[in-house]
Structures are given as structure tokens and as C-alpha cells.
N, C-alpha and C. Protein backbone atom coordinates (compact mmCIF):
# COMPACT_ATOMS: atom_id res chain seq x y z
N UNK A 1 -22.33 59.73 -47.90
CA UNK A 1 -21.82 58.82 -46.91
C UNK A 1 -20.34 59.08 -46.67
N UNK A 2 -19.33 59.28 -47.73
CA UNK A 2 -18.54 59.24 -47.68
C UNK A 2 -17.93 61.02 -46.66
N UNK A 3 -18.66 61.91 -47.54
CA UNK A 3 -18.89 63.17 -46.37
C UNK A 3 -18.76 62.78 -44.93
N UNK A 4 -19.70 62.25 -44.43
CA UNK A 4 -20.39 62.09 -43.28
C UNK A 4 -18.87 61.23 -42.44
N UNK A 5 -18.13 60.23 -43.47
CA UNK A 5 -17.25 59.52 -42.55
C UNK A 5 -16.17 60.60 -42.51
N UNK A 6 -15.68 61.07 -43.56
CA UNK A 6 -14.94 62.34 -43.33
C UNK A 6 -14.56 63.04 -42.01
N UNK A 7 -16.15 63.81 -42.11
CA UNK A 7 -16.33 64.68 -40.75
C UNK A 7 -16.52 64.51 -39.83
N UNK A 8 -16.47 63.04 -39.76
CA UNK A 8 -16.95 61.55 -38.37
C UNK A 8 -15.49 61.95 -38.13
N UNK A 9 -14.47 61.31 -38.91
CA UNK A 9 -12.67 61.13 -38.85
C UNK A 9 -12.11 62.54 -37.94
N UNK A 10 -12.43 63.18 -38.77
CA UNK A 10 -11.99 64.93 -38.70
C UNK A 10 -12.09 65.10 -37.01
N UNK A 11 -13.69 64.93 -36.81
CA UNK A 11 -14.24 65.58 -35.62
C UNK A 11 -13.35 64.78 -34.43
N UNK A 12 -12.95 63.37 -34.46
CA UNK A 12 -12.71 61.94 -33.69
C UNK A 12 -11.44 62.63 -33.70
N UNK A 13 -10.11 63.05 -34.72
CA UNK A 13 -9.36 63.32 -34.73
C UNK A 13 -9.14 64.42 -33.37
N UNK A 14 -9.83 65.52 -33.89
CA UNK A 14 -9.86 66.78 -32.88
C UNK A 14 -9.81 66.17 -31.75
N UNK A 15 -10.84 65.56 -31.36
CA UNK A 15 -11.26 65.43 -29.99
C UNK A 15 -10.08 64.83 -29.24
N UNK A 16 -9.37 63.85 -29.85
CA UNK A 16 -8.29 62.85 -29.43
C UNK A 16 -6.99 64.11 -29.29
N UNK A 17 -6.93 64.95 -30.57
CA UNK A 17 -5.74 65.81 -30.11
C UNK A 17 -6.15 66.86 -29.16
N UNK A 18 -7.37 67.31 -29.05
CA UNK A 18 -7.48 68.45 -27.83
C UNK A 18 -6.77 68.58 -26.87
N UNK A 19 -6.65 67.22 -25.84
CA UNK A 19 -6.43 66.96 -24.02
C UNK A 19 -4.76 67.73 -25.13
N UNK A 20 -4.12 67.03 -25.69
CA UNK A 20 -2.54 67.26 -26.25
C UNK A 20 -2.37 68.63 -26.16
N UNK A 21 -3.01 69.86 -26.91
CA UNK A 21 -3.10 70.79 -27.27
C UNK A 21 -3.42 71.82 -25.65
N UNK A 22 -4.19 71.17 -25.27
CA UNK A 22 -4.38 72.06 -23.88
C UNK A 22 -3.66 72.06 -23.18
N UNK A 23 -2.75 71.06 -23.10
CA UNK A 23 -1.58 70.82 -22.12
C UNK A 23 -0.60 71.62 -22.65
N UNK A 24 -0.04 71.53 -23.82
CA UNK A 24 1.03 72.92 -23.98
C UNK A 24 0.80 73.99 -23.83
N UNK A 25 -0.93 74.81 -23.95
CA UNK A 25 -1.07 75.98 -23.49
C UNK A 25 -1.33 76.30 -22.35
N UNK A 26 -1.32 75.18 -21.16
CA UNK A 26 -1.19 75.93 -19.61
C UNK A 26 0.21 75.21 -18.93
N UNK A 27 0.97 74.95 -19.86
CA UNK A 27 2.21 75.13 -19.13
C UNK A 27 2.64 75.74 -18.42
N UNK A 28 3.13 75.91 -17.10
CA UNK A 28 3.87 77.11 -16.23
C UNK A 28 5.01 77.16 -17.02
N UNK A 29 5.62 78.69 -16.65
CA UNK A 29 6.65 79.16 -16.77
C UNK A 29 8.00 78.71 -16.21
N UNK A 30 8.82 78.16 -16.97
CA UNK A 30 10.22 77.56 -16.28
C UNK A 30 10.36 78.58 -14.96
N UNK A 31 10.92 77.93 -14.24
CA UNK A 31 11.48 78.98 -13.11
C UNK A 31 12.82 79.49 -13.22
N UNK A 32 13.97 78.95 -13.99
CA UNK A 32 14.98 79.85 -14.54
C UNK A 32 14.91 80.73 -15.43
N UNK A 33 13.75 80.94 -16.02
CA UNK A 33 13.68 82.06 -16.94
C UNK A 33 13.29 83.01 -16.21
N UNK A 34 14.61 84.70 -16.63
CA UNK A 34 14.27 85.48 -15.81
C UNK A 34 13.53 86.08 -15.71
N UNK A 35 12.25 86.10 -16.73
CA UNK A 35 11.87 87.75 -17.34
C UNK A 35 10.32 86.65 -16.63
N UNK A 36 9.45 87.55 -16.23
CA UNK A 36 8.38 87.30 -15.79
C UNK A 36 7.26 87.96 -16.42
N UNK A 37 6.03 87.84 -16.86
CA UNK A 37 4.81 88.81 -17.64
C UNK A 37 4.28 89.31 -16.07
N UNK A 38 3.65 90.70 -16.51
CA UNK A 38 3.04 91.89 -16.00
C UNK A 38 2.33 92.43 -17.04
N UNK A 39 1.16 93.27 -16.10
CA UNK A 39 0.40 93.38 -16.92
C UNK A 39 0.25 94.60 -17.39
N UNK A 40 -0.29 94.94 -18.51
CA UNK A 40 -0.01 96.18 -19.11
C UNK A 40 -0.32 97.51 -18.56
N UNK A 41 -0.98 97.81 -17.20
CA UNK A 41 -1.35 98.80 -16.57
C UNK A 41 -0.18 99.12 -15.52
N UNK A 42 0.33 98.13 -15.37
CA UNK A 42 1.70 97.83 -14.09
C UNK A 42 3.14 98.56 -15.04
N UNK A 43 3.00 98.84 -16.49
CA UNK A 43 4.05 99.25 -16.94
C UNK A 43 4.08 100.68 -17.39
N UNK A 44 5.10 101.55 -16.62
CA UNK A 44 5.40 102.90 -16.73
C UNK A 44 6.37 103.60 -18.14
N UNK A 45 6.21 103.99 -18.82
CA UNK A 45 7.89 104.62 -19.31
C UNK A 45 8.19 105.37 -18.85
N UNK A 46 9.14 105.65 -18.51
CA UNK A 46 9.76 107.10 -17.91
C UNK A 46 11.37 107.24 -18.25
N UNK A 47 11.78 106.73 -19.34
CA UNK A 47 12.75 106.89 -20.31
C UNK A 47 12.55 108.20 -20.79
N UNK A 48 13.88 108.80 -21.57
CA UNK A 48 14.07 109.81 -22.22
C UNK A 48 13.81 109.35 -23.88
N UNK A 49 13.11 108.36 -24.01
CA UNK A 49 13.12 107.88 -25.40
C UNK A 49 11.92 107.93 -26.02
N UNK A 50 11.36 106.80 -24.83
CA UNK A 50 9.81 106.73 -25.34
C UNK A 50 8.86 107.39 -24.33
N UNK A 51 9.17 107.91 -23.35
CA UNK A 51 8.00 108.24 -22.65
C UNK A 51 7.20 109.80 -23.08
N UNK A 52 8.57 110.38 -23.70
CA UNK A 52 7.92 111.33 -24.64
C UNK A 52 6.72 111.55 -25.79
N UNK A 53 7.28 110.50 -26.14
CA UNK A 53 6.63 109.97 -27.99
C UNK A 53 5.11 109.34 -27.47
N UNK A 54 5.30 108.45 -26.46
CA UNK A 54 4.05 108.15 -25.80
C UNK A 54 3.15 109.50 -25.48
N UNK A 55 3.87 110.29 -24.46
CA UNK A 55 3.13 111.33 -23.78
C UNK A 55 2.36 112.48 -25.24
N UNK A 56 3.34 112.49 -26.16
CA UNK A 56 2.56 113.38 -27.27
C UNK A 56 1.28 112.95 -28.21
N UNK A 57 1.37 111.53 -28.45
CA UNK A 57 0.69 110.49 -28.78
C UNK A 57 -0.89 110.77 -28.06
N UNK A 58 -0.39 110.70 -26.48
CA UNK A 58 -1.71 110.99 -25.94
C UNK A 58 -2.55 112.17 -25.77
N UNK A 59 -1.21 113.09 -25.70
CA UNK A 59 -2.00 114.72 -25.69
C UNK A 59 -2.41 115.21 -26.94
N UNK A 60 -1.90 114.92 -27.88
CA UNK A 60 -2.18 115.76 -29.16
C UNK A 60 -2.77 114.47 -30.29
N UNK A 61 -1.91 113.38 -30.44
CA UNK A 61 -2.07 112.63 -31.76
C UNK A 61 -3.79 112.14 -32.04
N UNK A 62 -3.43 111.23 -31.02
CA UNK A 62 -4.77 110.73 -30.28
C UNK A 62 -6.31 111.51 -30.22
N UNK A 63 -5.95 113.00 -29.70
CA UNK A 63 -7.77 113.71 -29.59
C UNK A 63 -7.61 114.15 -30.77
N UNK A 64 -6.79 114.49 -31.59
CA UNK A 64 -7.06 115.16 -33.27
C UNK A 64 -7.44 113.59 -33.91
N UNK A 65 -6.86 112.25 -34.05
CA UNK A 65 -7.58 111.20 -34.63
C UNK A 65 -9.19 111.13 -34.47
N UNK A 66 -9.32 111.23 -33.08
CA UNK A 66 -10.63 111.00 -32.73
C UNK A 66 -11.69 112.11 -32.98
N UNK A 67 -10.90 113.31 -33.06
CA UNK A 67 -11.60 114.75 -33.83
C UNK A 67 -12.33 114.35 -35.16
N UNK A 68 -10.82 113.88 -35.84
CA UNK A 68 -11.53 113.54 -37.01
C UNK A 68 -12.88 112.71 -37.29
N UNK A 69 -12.33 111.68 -36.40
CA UNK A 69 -13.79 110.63 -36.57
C UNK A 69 -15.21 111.02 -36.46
N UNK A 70 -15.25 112.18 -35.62
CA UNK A 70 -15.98 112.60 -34.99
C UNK A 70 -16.64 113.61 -35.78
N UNK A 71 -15.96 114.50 -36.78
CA UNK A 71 -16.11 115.43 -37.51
C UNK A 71 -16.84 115.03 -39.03
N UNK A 72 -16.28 113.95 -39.43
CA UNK A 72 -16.63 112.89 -40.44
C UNK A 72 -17.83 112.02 -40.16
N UNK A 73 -18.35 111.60 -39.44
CA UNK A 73 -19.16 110.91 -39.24
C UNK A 73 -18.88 109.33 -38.72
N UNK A 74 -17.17 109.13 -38.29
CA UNK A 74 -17.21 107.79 -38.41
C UNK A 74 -17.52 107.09 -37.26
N UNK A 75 -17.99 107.67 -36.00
CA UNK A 75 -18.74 107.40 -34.22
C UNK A 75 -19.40 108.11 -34.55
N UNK A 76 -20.44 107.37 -34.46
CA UNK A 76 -22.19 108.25 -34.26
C UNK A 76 -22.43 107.29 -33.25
N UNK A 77 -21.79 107.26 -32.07
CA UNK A 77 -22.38 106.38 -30.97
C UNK A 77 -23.49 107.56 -30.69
């Protein structure tokens, strides 16, 4: 019995804080803040820093990881 009021409390609790909880996660974005989200396909490097380290990553790092997997047994799609 005492279980049962527990998880009665618990559950009553949740429910009462939910509406609270949802409201801070669809807040809009202040409008003085400058920096705006984009989405990860919309972003280029083309720095002398990282667009390198990226670009080798993809040509070389990347198909030898997946070599391996492949060589090993770890994708048997």
C-alpha cells in the first residue's frame, strides 16, 4: 500500500511539474542575442586551420577506419 501511494505521489508530482518543464524548453531565442543556430549541413570550413584536418579525416582517416571494420568482421550488414 504504502508502494502504491509512493508511485501515486511520484507520478501526481510529474504530471503537475511537466506543463513547468515544457515551457522552458520551447522558449524562443532572445532577440538581442547575436549568434543564431544553423544547421549542420549549412556549415562550411574553409579556414586554413580546420578545413584541412577535416578534409584528411574524410579522404584517408575515415575509409581506412571503416576498412578495418570491414576486414574484421565488425559490419556484416
Amino acid at each position: 500500500m504504502r508502494k502504491t501511494l509512493t508511485t501515486s505521489l511520484c507520478l501526481l508530482a510529474i504530471s503537475l511539474l511537466n506543463p513547468l518543464w515544457a515551457k522552458s524548453v520551447n522558449t524562443p531565442l532572445k532577440q538581442d542575442y547575436p549568434i543564431n543556430p544553423v544547421s549542420f549541413v549549412a556549415v562550411k570550413a574553409t579556414d586554413q586551420f580546420w578545413a584541412p584536418r577535416i578534409r584528411i579525416n574524410q579522404d584517408i582517416t575515415i575509409p581506412i577506419a571503416l576498412g578495418h571494420c570491414y576486414n574484421t568482421g565488425r559490419v556484416d550488414n
